[in-house]
C-alpha atoms as a PDB file:
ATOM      1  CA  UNK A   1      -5.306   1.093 -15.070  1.00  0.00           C
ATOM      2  CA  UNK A   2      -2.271   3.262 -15.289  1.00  0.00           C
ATOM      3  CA  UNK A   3       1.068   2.063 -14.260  1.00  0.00           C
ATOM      4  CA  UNK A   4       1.487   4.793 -11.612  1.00  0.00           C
ATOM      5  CA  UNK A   5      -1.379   3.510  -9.959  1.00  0.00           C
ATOM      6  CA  UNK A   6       0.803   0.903  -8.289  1.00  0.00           C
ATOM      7  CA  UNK A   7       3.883   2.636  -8.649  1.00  0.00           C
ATOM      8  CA  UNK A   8       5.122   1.323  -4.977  1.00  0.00           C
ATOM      9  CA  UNK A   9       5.466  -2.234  -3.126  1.00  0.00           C
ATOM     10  CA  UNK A  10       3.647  -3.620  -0.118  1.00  0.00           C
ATOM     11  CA  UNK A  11       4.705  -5.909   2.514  1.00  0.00           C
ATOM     12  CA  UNK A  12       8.723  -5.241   2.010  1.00  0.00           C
ATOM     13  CA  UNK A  13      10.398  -6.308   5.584  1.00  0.00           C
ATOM     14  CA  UNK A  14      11.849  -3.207   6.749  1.00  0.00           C
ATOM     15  CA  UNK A  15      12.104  -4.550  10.784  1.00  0.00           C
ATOM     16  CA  UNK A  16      14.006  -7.869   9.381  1.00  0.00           C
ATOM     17  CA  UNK A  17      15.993  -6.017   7.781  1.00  0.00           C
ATOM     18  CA  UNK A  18      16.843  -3.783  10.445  1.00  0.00           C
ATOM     19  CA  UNK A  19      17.266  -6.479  13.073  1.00  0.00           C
ATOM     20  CA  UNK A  20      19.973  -7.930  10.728  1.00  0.00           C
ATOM     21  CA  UNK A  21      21.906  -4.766  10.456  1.00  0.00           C
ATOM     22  CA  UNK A  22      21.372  -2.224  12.966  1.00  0.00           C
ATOM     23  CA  UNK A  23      23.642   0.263  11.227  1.00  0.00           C
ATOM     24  CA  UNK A  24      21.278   0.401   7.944  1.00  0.00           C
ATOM     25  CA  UNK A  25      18.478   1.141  10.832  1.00  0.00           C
ATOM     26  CA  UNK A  26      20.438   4.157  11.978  1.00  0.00           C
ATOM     27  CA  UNK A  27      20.822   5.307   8.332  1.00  0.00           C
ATOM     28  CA  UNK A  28      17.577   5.283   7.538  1.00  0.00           C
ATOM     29  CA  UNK A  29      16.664   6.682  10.863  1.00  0.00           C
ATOM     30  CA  UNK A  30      18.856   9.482  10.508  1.00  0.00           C
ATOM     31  CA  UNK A  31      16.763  10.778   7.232  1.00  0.00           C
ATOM     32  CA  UNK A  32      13.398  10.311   9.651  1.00  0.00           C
ATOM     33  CA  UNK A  33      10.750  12.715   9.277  1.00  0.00           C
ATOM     34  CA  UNK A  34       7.501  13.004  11.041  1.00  0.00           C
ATOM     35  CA  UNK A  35       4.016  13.828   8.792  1.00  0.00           C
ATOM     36  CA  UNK A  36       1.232  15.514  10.143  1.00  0.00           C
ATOM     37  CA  UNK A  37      -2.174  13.880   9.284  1.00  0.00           C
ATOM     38  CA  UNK A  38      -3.824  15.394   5.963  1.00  0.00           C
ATOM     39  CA  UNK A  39      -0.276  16.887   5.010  1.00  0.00           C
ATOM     40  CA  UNK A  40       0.842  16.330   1.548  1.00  0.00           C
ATOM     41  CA  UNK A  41       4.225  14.737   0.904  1.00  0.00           C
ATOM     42  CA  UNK A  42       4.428  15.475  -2.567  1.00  0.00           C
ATOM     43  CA  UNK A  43       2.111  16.604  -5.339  1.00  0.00           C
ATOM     44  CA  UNK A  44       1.534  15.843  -9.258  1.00  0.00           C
ATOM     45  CA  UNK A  45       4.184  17.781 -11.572  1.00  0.00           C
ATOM     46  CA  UNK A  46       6.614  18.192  -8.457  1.00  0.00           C
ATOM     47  CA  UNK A  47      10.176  17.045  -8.840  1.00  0.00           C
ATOM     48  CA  UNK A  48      10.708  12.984  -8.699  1.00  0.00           C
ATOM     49  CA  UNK A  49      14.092  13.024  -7.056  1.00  0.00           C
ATOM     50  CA  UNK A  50      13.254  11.225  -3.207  1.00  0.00           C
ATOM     51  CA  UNK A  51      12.476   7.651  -2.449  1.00  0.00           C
ATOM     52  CA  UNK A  52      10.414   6.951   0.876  1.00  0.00           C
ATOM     53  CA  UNK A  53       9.856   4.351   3.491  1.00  0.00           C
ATOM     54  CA  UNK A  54       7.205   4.099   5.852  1.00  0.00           C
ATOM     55  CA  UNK A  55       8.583   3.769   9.210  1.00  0.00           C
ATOM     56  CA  UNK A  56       5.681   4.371  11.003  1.00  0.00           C
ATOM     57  CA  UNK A  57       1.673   4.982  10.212  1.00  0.00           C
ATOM     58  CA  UNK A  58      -0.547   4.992   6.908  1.00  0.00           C
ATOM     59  CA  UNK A  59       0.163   7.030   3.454  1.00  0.00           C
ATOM     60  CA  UNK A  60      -2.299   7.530   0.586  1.00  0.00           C
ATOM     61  CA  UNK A  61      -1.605   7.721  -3.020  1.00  0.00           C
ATOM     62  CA  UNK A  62      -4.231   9.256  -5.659  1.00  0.00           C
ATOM     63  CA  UNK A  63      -4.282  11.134  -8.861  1.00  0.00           C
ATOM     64  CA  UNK A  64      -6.636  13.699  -9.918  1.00  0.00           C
ATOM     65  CA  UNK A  65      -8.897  13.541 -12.411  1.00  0.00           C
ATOM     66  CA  UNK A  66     -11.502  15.545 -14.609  1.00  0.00           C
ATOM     67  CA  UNK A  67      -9.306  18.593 -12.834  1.00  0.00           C
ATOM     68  CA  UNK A  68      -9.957  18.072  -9.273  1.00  0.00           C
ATOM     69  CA  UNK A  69     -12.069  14.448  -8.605  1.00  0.00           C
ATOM     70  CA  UNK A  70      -9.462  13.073  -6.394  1.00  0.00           C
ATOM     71  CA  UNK A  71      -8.931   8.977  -6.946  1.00  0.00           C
ATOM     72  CA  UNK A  72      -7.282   6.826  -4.327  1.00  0.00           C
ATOM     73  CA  UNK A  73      -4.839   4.317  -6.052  1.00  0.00           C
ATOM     74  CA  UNK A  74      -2.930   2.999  -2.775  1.00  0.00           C
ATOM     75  CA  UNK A  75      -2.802   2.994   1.616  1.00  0.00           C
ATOM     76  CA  UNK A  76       0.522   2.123   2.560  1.00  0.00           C
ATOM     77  CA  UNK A  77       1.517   1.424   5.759  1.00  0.00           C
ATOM     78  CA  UNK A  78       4.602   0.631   7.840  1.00  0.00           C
ATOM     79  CA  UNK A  79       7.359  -1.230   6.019  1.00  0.00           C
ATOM     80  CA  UNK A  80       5.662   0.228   2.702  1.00  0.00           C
ATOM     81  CA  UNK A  81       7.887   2.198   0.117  1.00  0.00           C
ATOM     82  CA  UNK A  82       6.544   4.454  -2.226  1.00  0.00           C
ATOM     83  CA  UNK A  83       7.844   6.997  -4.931  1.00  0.00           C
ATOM     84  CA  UNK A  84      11.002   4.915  -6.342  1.00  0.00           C
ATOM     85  CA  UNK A  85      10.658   6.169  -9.690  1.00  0.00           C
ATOM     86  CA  UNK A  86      13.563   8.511  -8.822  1.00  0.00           C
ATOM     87  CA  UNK A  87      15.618   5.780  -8.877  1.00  0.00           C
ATOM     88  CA  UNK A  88      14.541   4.656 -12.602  1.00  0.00           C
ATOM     89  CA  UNK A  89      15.102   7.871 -14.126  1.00  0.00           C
ATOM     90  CA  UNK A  90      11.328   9.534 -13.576  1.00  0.00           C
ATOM     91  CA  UNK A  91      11.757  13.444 -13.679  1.00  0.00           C
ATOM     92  CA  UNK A  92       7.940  14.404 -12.164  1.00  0.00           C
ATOM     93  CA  UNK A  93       5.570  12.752 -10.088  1.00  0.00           C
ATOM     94  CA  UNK A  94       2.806  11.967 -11.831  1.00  0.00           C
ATOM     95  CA  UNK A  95       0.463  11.017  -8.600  1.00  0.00           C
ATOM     96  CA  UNK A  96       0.214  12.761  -5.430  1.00  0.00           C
ATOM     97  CA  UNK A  97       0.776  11.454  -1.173  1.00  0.00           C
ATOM     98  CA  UNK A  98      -0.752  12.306   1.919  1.00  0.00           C
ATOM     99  CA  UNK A  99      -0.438  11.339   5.231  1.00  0.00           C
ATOM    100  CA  UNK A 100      -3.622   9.478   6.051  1.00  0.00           C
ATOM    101  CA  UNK A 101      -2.053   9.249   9.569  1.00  0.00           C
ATOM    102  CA  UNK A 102       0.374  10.864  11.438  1.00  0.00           C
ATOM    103  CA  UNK A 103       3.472   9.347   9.896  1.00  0.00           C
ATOM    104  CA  UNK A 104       6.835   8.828  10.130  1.00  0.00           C
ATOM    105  CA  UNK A 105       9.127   8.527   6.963  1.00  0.00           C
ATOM    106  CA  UNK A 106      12.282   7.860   5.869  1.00  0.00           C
ATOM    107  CA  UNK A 107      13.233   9.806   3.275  1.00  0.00           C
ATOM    108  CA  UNK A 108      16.134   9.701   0.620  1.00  0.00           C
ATOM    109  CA  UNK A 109      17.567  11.431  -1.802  1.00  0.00           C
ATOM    110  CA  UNK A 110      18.538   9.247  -5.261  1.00  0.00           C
ATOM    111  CA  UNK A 111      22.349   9.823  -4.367  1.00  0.00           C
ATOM    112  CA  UNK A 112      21.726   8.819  -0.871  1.00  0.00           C
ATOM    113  CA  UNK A 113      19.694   5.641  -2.339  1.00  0.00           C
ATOM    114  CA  UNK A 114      22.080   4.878  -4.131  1.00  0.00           C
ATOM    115  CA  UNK A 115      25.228   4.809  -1.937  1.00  0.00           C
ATOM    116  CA  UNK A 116      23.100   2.393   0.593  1.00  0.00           C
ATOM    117  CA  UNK A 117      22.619   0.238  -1.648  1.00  0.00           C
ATOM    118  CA  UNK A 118      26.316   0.052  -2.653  1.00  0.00           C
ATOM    119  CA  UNK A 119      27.428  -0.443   0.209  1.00  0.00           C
ATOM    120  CA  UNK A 120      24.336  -2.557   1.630  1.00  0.00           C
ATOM    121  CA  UNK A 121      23.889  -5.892  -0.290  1.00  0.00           C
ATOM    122  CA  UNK A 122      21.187  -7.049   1.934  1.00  0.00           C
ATOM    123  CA  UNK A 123      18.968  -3.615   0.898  1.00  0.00           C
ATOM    124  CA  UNK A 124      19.908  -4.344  -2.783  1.00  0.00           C
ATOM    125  CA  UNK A 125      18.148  -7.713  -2.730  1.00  0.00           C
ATOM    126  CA  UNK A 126      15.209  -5.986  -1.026  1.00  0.00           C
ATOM    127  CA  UNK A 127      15.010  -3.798  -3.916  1.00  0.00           C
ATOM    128  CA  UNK A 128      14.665  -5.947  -6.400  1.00  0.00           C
ATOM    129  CA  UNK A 129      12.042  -7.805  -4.261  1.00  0.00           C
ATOM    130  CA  UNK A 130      10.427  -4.619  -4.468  1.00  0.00           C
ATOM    131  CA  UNK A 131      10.684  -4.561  -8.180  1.00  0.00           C
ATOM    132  CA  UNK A 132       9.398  -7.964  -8.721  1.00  0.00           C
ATOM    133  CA  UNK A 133       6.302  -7.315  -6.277  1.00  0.00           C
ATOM    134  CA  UNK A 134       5.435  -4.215  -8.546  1.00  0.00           C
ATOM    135  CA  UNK A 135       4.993  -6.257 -11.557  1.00  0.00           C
ATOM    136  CA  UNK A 136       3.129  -9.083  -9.578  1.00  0.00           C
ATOM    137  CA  UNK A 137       0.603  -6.298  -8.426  1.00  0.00           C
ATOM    138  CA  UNK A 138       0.094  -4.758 -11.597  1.00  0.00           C
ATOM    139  CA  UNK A 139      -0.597  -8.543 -12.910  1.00  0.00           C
ATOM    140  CA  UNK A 140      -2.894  -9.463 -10.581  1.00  0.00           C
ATOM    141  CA  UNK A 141      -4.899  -5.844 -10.272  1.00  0.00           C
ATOM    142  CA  UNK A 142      -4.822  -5.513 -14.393  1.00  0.00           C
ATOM    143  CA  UNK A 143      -6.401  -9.414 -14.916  1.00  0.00           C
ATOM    144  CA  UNK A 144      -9.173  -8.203 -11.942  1.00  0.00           C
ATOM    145  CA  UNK A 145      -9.868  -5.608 -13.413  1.00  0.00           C
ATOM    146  CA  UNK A 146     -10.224  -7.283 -17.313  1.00  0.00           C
ATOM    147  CA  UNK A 147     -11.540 -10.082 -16.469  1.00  0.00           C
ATOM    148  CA  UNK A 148     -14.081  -9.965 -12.690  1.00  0.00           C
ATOM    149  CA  UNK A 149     -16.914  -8.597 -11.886  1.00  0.00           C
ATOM    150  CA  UNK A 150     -17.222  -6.018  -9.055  1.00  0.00           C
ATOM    151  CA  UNK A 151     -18.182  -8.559  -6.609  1.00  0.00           C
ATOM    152  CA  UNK A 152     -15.114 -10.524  -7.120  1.00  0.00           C
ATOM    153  CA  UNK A 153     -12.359  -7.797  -7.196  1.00  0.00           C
ATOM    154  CA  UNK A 154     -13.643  -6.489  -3.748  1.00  0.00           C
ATOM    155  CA  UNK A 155     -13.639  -9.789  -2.264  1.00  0.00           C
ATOM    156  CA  UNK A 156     -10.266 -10.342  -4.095  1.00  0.00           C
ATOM    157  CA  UNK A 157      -9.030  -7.421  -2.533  1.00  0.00           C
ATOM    158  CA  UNK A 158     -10.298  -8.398   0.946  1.00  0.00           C
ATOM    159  CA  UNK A 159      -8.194 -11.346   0.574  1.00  0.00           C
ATOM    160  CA  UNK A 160      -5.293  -9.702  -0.835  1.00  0.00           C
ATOM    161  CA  UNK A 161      -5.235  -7.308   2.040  1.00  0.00           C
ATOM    162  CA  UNK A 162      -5.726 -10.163   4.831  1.00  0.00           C
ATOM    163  CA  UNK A 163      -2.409 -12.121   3.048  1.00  0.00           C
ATOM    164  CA  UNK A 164      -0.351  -9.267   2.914  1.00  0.00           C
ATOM    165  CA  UNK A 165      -1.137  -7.724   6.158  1.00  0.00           C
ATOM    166  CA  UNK A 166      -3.387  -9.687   8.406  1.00  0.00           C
ATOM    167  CA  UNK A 167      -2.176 -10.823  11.401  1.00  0.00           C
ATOM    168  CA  UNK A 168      -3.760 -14.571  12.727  1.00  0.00           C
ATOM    169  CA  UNK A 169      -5.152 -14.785  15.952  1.00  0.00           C
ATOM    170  CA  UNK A 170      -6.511 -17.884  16.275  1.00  0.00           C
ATOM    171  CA  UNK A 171      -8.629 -19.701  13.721  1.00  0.00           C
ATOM    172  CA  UNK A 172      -9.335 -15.768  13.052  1.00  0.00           C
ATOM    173  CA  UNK A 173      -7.533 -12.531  11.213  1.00  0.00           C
ATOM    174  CA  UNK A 174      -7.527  -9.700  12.134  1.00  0.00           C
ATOM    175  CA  UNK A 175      -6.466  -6.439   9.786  1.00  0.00           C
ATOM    176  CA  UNK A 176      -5.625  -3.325  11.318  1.00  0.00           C
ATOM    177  CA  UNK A 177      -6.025   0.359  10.227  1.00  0.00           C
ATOM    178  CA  UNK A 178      -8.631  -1.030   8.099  1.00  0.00           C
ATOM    179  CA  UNK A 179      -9.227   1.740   4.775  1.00  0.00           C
ATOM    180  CA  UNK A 180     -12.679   3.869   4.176  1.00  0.00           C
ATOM    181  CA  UNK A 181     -15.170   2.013   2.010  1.00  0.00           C
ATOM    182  CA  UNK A 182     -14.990   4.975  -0.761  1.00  0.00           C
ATOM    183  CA  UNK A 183     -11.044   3.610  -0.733  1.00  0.00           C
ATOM    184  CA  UNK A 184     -11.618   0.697  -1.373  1.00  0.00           C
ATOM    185  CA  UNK A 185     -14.184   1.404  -4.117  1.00  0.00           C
ATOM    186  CA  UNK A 186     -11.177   3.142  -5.816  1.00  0.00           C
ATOM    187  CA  UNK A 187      -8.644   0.796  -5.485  1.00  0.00           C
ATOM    188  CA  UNK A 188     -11.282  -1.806  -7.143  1.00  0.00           C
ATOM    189  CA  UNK A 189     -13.052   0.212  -9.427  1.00  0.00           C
ATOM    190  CA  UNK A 190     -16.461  -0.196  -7.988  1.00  0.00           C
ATOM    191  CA  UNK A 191     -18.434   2.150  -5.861  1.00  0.00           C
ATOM    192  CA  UNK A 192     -18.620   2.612  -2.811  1.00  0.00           C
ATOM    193  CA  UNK A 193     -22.307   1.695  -2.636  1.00  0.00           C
ATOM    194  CA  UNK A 194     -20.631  -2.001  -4.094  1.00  0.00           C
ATOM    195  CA  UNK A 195     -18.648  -2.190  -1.525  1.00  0.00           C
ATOM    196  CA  UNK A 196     -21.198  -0.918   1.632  1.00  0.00           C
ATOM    197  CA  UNK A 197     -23.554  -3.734   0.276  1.00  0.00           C
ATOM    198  CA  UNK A 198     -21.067  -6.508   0.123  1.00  0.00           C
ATOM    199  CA  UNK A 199     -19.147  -6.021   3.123  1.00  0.00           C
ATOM    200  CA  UNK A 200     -22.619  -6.295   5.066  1.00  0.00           C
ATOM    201  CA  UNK A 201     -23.668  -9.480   3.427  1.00  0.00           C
ATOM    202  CA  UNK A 202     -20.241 -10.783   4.631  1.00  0.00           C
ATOM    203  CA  UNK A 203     -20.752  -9.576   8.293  1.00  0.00           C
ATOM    204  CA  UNK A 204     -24.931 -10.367   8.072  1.00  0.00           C
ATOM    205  CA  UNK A 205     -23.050 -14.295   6.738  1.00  0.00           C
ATOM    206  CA  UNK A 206     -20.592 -14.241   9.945  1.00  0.00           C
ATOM    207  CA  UNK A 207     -17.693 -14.367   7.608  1.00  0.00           C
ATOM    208  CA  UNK A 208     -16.375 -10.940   8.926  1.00  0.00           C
ATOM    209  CA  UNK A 209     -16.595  -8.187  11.435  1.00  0.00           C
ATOM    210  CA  UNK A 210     -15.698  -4.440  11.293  1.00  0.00           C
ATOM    211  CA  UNK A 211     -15.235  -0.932  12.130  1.00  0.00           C
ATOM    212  CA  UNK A 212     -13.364   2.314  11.103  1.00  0.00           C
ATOM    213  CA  UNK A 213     -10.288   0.960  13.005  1.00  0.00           C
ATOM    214  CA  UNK A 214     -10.160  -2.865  11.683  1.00  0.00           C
ATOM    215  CA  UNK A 215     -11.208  -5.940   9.779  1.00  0.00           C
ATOM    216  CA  UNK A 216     -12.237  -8.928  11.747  1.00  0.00           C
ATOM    217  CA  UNK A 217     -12.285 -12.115   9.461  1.00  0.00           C
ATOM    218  CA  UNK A 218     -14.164 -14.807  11.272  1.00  0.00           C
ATOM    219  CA  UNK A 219     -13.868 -17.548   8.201  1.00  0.00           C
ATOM    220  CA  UNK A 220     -11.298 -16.808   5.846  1.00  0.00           C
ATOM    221  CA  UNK A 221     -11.309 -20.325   4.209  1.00  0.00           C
ATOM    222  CA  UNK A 222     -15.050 -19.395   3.747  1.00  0.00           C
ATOM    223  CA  UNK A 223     -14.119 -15.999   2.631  1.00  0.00           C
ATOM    224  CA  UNK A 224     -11.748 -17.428  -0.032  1.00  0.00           C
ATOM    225  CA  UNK A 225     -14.527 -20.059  -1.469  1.00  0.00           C
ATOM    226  CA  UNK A 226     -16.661 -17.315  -2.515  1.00  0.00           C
ATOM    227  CA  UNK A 227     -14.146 -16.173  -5.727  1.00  0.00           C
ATOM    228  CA  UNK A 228     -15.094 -18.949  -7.997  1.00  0.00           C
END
């Protein structure tokens, strides 16, 4: 798996970190911009040179491959940031984003970055967070994908996703804007067939529930005994 492939960081507290300081909130507000769904924010070969935070709805990151078979490496949602290699020195984008909703982003320039986090101590610790979460993921997603068997990566990633961004209700979780199967497929190297089959022995087992909209995990203890 190529290191662009999880060239962001998930789960990064954006609304903390706004609560704290309501002037970095207006900053970073005052660089908003509003996607339309299916617009693309940026494209392979374009110029690396802006860093961007989901305030608001669902981006998806992909290369392309064999000319124009389009893979999905990453949905990102709020409080997700995504193309920092501008800040490390990369001169081209090497993957592509969409809007997979519409979606609101905060957008910034390296030289903008950079001044915030001069003069914002609290956003330069949440950077290197974000650094150290990059190399986790690429960890964890390189040993799945070595060392598991279909099975287990999409269950891994099931479980993965609930941590990260499952809210508890309950003895329950529940995970909203809940991804495509065919994502899914690509983010775990399976196919979507794979992942069809094993998401409906889960529901047919009562371990989950789910639509286009969400992911309903009825047993998650239960969920997490079946990676061995």
């Amino acid at each position: 798996m190529s290191q662009n492939s999880i060239w962001y960081a998930e789960n990064i507290d954006l609304d903390a970190l706004f609560l704290s300081n309501k002037t970095i909130e207006i900053e970073f507000k005052s660089k908003s911009k509003t996607i339309k769904k299916g617009d693309y924010i940026y494209l392979p070969e374009e110029m690396s040179d802006k860093i961007y935070f989901i305030l608001e709805g669902k981006v998806k990151l992909g290369t392309y491959r064999d000319g124009d078979k389009e893979v999905v490496t990453a949905i990102l949602t709020k409080g997700d940031v995504f193309g920092e290699g501008s800040i490390l020195g990369a001169q081209k984008r090497k993957d592509f984003a969409i809007a997979a909703d519409t979606t609101e982003l905060s957008i910034l320039t390296q030289e903008e970055f950079n001044y915030l986090v001069k003069k914002y101590a609290a956003l330069n610790i949440l950077m290197m967070q974000i650094m150290s979460d990059r190399v986790s993921e690429m960890e964890e997603r390189l040993e799945s994908l070595v060392f598991k068997d279909s099975k287990t990566r999409i269950l891994d990633f099931l479980i993965r996703s609930v941590e990260k961004k499952g809210q508890r209700i309950g003895y329950e979780w529940v995970l909203r804007n809940f991804i495509t199967h065919q994502d899914i497929a690509s983010l775990t190297s399976t196919s979507r067939q794979s992942v069809t089959m094993i998401l409906n022995e889960l529901r047919n087992e009562n371990i989950i529930q789910f639509d286009r909209k969400r992911l309903l995990v009825r047993d998650f203890d239960k969920l997490k005994s079946l990676v061995k």
